[in-house]
Protein backbone atom coordinates (compact mmCIF):
# COMPACT_ATOMS: atom_id res chain seq x y z
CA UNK A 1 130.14 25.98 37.13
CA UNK A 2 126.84 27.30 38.03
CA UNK A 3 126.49 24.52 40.77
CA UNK A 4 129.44 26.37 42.48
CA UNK A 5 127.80 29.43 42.06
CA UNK A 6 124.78 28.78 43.70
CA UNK A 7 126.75 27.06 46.87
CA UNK A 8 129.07 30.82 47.10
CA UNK A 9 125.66 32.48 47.01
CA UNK A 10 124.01 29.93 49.86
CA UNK A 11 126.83 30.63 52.10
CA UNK A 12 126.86 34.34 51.93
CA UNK A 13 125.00 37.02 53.93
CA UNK A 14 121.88 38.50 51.98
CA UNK A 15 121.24 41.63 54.05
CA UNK A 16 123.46 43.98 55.94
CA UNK A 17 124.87 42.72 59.19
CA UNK A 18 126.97 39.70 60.49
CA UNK A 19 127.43 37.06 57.76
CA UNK A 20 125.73 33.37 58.23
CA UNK A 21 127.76 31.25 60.70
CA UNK A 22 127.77 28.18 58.30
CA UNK A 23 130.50 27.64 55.62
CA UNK A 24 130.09 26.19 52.05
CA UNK A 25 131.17 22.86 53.41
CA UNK A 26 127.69 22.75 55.81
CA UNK A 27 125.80 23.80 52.02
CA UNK A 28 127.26 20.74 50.41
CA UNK A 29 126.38 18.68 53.58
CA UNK A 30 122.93 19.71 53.76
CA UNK A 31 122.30 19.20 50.17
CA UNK A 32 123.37 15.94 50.80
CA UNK A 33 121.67 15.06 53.68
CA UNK A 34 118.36 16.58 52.32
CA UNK A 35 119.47 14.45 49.23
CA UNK A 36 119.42 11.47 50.71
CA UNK A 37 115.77 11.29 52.23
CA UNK A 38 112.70 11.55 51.02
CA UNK A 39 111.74 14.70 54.28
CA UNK A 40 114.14 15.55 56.87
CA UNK A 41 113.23 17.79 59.79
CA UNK A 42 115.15 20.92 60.45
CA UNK A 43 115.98 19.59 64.48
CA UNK A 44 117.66 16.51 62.04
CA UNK A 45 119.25 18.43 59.90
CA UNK A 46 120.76 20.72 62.70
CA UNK A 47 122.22 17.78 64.28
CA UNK A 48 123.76 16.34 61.65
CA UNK A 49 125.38 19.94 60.67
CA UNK A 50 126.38 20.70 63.73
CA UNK A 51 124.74 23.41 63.79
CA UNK A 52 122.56 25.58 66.35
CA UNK A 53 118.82 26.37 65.40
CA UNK A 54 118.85 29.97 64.07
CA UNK A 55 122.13 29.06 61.95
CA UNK A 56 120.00 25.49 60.22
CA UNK A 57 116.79 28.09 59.94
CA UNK A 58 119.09 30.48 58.13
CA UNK A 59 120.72 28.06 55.88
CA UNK A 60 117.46 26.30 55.15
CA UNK A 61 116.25 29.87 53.83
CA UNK A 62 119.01 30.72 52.14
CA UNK A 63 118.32 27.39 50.19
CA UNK A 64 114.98 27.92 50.14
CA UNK A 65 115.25 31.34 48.16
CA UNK A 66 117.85 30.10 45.67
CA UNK A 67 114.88 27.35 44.58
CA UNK A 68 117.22 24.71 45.63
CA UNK A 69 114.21 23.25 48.62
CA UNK A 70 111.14 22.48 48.81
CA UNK A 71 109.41 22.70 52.33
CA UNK A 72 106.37 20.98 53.74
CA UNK A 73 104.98 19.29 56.84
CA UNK A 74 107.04 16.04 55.79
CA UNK A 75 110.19 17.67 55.68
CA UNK A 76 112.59 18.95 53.63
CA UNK A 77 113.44 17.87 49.82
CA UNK A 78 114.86 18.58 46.95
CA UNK A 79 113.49 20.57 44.33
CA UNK A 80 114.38 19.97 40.93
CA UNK A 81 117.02 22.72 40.52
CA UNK A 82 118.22 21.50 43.86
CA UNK A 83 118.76 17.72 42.06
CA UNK A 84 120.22 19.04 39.06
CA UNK A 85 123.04 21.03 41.09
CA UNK A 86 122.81 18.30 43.37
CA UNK A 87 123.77 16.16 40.19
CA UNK A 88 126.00 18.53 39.04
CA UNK A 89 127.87 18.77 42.25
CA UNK A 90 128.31 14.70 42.69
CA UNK A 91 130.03 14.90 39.31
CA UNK A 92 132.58 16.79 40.42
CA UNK A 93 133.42 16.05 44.16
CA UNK A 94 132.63 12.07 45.54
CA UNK A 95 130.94 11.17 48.72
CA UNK A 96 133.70 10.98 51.54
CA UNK A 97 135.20 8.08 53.00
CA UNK A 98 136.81 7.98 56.16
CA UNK A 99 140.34 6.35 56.44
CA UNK A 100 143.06 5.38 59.32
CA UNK A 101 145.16 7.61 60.86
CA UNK A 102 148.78 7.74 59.23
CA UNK A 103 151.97 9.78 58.93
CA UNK A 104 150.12 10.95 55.88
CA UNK A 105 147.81 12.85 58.11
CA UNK A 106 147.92 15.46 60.77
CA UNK A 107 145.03 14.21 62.55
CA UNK A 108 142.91 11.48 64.80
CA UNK A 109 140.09 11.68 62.13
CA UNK A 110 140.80 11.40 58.78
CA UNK A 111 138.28 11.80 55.83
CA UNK A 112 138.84 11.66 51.90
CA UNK A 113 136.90 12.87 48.97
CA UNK A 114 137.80 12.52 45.13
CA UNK A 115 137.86 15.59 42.78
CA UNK A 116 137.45 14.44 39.08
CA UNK A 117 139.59 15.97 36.80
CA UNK A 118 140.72 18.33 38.54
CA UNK A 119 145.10 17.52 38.56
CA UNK A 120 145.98 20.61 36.57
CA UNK A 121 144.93 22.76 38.89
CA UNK A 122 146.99 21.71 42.11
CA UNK A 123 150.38 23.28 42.88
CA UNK A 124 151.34 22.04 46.49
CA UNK A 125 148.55 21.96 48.33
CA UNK A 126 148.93 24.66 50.29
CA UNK A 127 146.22 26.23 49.29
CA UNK A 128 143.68 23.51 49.89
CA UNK A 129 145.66 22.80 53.62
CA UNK A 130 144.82 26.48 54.57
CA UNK A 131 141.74 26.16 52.93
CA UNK A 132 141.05 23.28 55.99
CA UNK A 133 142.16 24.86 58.41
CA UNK A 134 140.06 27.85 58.26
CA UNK A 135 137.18 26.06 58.71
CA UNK A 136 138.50 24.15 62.01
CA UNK A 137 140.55 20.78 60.37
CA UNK A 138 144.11 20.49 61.59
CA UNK A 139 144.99 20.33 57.51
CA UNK A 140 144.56 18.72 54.35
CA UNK A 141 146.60 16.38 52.05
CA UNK A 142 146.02 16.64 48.35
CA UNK A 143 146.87 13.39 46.27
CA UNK A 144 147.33 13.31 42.79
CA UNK A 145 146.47 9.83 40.62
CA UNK A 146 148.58 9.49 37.65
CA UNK A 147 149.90 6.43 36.18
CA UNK A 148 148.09 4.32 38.10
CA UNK A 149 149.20 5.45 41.57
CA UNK A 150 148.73 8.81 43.81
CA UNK A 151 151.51 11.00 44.75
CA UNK A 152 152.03 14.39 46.37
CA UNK A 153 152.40 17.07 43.86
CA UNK A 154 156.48 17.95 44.03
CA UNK A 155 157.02 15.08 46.10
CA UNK A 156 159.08 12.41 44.28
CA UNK A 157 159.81 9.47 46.60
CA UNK A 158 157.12 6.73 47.40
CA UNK A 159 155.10 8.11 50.26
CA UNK A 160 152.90 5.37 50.42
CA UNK A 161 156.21 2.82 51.00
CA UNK A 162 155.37 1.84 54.55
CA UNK A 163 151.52 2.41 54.19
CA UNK A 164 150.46 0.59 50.72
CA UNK A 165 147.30 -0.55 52.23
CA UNK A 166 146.22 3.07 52.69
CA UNK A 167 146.98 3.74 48.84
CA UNK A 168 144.93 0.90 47.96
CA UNK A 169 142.30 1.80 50.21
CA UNK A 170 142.02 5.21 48.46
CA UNK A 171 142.36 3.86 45.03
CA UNK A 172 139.67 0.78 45.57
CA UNK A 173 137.14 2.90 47.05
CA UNK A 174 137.00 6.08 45.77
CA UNK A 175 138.53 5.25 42.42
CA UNK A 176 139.96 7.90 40.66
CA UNK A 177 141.19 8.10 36.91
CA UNK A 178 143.72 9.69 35.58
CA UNK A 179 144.31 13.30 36.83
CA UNK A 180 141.64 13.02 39.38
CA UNK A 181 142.80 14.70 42.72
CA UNK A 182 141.91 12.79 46.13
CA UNK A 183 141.96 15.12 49.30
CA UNK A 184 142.13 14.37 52.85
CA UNK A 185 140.97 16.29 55.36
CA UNK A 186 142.35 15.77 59.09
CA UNK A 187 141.07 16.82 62.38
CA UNK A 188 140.55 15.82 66.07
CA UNK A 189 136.67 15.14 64.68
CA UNK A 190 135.34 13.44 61.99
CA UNK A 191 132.87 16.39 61.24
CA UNK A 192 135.83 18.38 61.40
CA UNK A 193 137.57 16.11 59.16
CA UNK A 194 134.79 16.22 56.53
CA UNK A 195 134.41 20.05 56.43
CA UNK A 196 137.81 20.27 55.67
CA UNK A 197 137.93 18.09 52.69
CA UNK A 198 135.10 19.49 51.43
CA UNK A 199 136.32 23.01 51.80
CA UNK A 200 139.35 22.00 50.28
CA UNK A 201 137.88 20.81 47.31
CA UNK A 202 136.12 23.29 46.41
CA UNK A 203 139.14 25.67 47.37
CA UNK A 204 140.44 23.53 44.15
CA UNK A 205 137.86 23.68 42.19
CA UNK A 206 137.27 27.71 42.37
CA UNK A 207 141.16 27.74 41.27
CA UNK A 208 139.58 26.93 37.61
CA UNK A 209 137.42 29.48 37.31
């Protein structure tokens, strides 16, 4: 997946020295951000990253050199390899939703993401729950769809039994097909959350490679 590549190569150092102080999970999020508007500002793409000034101007370069941006006095956009892995990206892993706290989850803020096609290659979900919590989420819950409903790999009884309308919440808004893979980050923050479904996710989808 050469979309996954470019995202490894983003978040790694290019010189000598300390490594960038952004994780894959603030690539994806700045790809969509920039994505989404036709020129956002760096101080705008900071805030929404959560991230301090020289960390945004080092991502934004890092971007910048893979041909993925295009930088002018309007802002920042796109280029066209950044749409195509942009594209290619979105294919793979949904935009998140966010969804109410329940003894599914670990945490105050919960966030969810769908990854297509991706059922074969979950075990437990342990790996995507460490996966989370390296980059700050309390943990992560990774859902299965098959016959029409989403269970816990190894888990046989109902989980959803005394939360349906969270199951149908999932299904009805992020609907997934069979052997798609829905995973929910948790955290005490809802950036927090994110990060850690995203970072999960792609913790899954490297396990292909």
């Amino acid at each position: 997946m050469e979309w996954l590549r470019v995202i490894e190569k983003v978040a790694s150092k290019i010189a000598p020295g300390r490594g960038p102080s952004f994780s894959e999970a603030h690539v994806i999020r700045a790809l969509e951000t920039i994505g989404a508007k036709e020129g956002v500002g760096r101080i705008k793409l900071s805030e929404i990253l959560g991230l301090g000034g020289g960390a945004t101007r080092t991502l934004v370069r890092h971007l910048r050199n893979e041909g993925m941006i295009e930088v002018s006095r309007s802002g920042i956009v796109l280029s066209k390899s950044g749409e195509k892995v942009f594209s290619d990206l979105r294919s793979r892993i949904s935009e998140e939703i966010e969804i109410p706290k329940s003894p599914l989850t670990v945490g105050s803020f919960n966030v969810a993401v769908l990854i297509r096609n991706a059922a074969g290659s979950v075990k437990y979900g342990v790996e995507q729950r460490d996966a989370a919590i390296k980059v700050g989420a309390l943990g992560a819950t990774a859902l299965v769809f098959s016959r029409n409903k989403l269970t816990i790999p190894g888990v046989s009884k109902n989980i959803f039994q005394n939360i349906q309308p969270i199951h149908d919440a999932l299904v009805s808004k992020l609907k997934p097909t069979e052997n798609d893979v829905i995973i929910i980050g948790s955290a005490n923050g809802k950036r927090a959350a994110e990060f850690g479904a995203k970072t999960a996710a792609l913790e899954l989808l490297k396990s292909e490679k």
